[in-house]
Protein backbone atom coordinates (compact mmCIF):
# COMPACT_ATOMS: atom_id res chain seq x y z
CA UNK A 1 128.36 98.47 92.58
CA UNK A 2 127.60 102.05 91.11
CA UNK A 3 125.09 102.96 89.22
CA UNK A 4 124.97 106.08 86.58
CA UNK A 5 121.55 107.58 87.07
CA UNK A 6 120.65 110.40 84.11
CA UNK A 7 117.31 111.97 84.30
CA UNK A 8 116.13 112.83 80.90
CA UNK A 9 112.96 114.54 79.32
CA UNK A 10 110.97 115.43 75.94
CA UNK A 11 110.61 118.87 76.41
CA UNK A 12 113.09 120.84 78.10
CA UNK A 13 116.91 121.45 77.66
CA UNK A 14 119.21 119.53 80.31
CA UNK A 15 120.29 123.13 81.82
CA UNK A 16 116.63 124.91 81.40
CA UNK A 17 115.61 126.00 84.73
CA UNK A 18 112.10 124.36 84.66
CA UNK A 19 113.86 121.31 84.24
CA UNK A 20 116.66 121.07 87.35
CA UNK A 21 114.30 121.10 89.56
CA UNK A 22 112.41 118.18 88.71
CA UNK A 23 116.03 116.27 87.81
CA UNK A 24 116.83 116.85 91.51
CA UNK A 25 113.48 115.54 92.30
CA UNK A 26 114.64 111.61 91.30
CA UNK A 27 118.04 112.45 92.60
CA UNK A 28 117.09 113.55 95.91
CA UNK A 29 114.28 110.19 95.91
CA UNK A 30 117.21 108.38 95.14
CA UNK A 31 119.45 110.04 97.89
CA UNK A 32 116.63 108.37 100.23
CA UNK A 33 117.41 104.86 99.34
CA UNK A 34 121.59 105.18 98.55
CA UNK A 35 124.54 106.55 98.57
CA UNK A 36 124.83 109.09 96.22
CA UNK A 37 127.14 110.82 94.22
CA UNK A 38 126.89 113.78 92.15
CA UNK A 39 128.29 114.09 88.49
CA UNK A 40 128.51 116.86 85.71
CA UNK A 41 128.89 115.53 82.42
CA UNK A 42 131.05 117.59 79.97
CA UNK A 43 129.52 120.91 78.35
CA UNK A 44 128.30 120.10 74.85
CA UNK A 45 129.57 122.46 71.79
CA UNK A 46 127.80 125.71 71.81
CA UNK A 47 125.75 125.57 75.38
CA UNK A 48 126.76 127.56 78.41
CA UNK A 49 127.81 125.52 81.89
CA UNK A 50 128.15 122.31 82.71
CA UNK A 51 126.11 120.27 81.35
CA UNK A 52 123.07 117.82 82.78
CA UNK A 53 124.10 116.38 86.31
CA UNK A 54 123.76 113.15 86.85
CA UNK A 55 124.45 110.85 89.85
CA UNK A 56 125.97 107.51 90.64
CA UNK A 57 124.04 105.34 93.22
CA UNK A 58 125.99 102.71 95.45
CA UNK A 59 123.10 99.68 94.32
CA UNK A 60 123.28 96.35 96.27
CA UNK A 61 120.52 93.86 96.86
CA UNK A 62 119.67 95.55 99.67
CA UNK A 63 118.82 98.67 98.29
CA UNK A 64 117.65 98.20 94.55
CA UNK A 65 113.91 97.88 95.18
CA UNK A 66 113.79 101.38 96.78
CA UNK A 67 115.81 102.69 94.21
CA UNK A 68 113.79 100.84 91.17
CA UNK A 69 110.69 102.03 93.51
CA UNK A 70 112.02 105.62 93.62
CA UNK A 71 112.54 106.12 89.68
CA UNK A 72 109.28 104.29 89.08
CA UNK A 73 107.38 107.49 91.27
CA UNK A 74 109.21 109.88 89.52
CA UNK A 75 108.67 108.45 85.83
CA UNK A 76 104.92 108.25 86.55
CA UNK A 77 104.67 111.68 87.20
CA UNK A 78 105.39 112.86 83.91
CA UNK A 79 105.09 110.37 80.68
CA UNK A 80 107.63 112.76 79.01
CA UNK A 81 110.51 111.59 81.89
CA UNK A 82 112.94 109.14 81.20
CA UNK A 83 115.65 108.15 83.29
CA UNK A 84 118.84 106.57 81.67
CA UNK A 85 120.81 104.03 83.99
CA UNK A 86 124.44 102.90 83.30
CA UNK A 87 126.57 100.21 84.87
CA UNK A 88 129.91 98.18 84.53
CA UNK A 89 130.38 94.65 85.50
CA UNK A 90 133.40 92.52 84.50
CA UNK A 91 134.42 95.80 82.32
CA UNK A 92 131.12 94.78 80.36
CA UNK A 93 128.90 98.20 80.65
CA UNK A 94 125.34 97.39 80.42
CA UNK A 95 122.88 100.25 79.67
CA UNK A 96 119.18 100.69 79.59
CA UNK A 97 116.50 103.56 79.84
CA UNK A 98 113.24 103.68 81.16
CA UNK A 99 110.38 106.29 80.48
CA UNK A 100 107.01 107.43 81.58
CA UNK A 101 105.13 105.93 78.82
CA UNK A 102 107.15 102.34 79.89
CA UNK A 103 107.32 102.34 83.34
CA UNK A 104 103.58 100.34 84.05
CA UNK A 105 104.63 97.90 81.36
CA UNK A 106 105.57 94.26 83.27
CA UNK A 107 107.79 93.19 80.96
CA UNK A 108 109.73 96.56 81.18
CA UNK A 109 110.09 96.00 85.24
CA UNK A 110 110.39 92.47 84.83
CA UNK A 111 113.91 92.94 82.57
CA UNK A 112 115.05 96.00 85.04
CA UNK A 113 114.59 93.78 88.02
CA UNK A 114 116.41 90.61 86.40
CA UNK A 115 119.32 93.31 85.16
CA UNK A 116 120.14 95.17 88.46
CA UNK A 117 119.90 91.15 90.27
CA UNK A 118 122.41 89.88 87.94
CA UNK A 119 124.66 92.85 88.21
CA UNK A 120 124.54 93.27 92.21
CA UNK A 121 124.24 89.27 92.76
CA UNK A 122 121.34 89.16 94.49
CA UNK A 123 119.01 86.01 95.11
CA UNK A 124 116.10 85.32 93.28
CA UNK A 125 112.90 86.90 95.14
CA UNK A 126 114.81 89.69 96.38
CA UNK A 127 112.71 92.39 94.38
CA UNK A 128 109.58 90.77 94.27
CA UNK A 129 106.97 89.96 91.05
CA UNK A 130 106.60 92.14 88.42
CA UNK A 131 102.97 92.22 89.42
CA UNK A 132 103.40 94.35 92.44
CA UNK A 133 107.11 94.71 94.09
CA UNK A 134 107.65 97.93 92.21
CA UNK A 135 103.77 99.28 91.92
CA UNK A 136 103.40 102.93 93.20
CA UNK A 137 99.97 103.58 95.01
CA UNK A 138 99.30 105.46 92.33
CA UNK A 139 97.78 104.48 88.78
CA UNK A 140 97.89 107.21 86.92
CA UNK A 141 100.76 109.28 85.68
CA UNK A 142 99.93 113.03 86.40
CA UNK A 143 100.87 115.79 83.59
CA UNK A 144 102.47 118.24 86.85
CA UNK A 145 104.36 119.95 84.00
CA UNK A 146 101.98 121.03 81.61
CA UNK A 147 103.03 121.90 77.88
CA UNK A 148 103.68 126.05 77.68
């Protein structure tokens, strides 16, 4: 199954160049765990190129909790981060996005790990509890992209 992968922020512009380097950040942390494949959305009215780049991961039970794992690093590093995930199943397209401020809440992992087992079929137990399958070593989100 693919998987639409979006990085998304609160501060910058999709094509500002203090922001594509932190988008490939998550896409190359994903590129560690997947398959991927690289997208350009269409250019919106008015802005110059081609728009934010996003990526489609090949997600299978054997794979989601490094991906999950993957986004859950990168959205800790920055509560501004979000990261907007897109799928299709039985021509149903499911949808959901996760942020910084989000990402330590259990309930929030809890529904992304139940989503991507549905969708890829996997067994129960496959990704773990929600009390530590998906926990980074570290607590805290760091701020590495202060406000100008």
């Amino acid at each position: 199954m693919k998987v639409t992968v979006t990085a998304g922020n609160g501060r910058f512009d999709p094509d500002d160049d203090r922001w594509l380097p932190q988008a490939r950040e998550l896409y190359r942390g994903l590129a560690s765990e997947t398959e991927v494949t690289y997208q350009h959305s269409a250019a919106e009215p008015g802005s110059k190129g081609m728009g934010l780049t996003e990526v489609a991961i090949a997600v299978g039970p054997a794979v989601v909790t490094g991906a999950v794992a993957a986004i859950t690093v990168w959205l800790k590093r920055d509560r501004d981060r979000a990261v907007h995930l897109r799928w299709t199943v039985d021509g149903v397209q499911n949808e959901f996005t996760l942020t910084g401020r989000t990402v330590d809440n259990p309930t929030m992992r809890a529904a992304v790990e139940n989503g991507l087992r549905a969708a890829t079929g996997a067994e129960a137990g496959t990704f773990g509890n929600a009390e530590g399958a998906l926990e980074p070593a570290d607590a805290d989100p760091a701020d590495d992209n202060p406000r100008e």
